[in-house]
Protein backbone atom coordinates (compact mmCIF):
# COMPACT_ATOMS: atom_id res chain seq x y z
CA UNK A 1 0.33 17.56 -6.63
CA UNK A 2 1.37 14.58 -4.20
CA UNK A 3 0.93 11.39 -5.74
CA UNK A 4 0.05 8.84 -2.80
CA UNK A 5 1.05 4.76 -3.06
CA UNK A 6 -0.60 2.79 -0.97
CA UNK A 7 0.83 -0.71 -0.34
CA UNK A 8 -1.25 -4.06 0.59
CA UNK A 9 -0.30 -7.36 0.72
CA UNK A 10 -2.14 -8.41 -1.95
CA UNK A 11 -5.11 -8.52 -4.68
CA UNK A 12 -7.38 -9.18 -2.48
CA UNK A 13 -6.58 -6.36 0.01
CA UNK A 14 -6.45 -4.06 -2.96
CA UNK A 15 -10.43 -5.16 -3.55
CA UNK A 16 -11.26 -4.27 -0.13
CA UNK A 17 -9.55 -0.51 -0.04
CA UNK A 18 -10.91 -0.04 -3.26
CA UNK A 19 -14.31 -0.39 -2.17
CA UNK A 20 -13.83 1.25 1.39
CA UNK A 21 -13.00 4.43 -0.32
CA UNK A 22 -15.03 4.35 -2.98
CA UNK A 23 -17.77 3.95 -0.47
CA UNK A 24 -16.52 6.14 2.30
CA UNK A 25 -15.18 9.20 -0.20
CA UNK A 26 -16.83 8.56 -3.81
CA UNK A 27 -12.90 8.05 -4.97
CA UNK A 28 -13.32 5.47 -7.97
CA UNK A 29 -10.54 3.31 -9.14
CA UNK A 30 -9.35 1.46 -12.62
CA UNK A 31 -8.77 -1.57 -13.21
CA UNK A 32 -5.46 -1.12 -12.34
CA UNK A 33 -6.46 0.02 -8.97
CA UNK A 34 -5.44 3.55 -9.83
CA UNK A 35 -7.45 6.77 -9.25
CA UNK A 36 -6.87 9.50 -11.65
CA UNK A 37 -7.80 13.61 -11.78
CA UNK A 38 -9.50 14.80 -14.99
CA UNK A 39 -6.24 15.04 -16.71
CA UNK A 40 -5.34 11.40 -16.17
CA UNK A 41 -2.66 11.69 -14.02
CA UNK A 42 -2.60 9.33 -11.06
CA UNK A 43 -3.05 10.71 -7.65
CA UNK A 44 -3.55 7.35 -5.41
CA UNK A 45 -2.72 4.25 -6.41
CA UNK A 46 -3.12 0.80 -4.21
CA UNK A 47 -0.10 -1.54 -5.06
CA UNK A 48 1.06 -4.75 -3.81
CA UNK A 49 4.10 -6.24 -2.30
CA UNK A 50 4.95 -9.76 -2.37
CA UNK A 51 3.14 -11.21 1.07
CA UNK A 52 6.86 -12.70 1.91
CA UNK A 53 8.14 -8.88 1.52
CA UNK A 54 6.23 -7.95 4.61
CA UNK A 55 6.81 -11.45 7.07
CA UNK A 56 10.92 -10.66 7.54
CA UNK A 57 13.53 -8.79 7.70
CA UNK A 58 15.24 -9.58 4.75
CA UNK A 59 11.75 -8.86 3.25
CA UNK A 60 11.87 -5.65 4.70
CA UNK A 61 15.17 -4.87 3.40
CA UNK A 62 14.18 -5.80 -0.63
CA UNK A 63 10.79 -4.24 -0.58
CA UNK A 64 11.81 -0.88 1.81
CA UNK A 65 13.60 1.17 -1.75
CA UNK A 66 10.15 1.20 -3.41
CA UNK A 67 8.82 2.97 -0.02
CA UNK A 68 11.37 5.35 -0.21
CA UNK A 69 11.80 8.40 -2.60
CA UNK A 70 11.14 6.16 -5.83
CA UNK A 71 9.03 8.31 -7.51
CA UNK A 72 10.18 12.09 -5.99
CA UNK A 73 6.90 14.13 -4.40
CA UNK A 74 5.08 10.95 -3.69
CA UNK A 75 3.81 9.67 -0.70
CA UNK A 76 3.85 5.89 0.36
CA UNK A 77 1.26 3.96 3.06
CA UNK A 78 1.74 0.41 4.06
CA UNK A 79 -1.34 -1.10 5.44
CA UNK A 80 -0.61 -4.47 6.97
CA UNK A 81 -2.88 -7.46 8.27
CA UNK A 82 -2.73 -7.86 12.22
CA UNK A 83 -3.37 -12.08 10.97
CA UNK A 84 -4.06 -13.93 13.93
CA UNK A 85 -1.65 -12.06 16.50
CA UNK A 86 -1.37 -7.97 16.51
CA UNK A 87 0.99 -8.31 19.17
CA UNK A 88 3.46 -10.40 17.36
CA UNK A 89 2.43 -8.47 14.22
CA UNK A 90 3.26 -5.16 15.70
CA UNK A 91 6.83 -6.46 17.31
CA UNK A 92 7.27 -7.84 13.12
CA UNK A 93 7.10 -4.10 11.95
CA UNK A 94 9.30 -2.19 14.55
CA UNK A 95 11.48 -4.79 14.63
CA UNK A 96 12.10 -4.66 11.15
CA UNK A 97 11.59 -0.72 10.17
């Protein structure tokens, strides 16, 4: 089973996928923002960076080892706000990745 993260940049985001899903796909979340299979074990779970983790490169840098192979088998999406300026927003992430 692939466990799947998927990062926001913050509580309120979390809300909003939360509901989008649940809506869209029936998939129903805790408290924690954690959906788990009959067994309890977690199979998506929407976290949250610090917003500042996502706005620079040296954000980037401290945030990118809980992206990357933290929990083995898991899978990890980063959904990030376009703010006022995709453009800018877009240059942000491949400038930093």
């Amino acid at each position: 089973m692939v466990k799947t993260d998927i990062w926001v940049e913050g509580t309120a985001d979390q809300k909003f996928l939360a509901d989008v899903l649940e809506q869209w796909f029936s998939i129903q979340f805790d408290m924690r923002f954690e959906c788990r299979d009959e067994l309890g074990n977690i199979l998506i779970r929407l976290r949250k960076g610090k917003e500042s983790s996502f706005n620079s490169k040296a954000g980037w840098e401290n945030t990118k080892p809980n992206f990357e192979g933290k929990d083995r088998g898991s899978k990890s999406i980063i959904i990030l706000d376009a703010d006022e300026n995709f453009d800018k927003r877009i240059k942000e992430v491949k400038d930093h990745h």
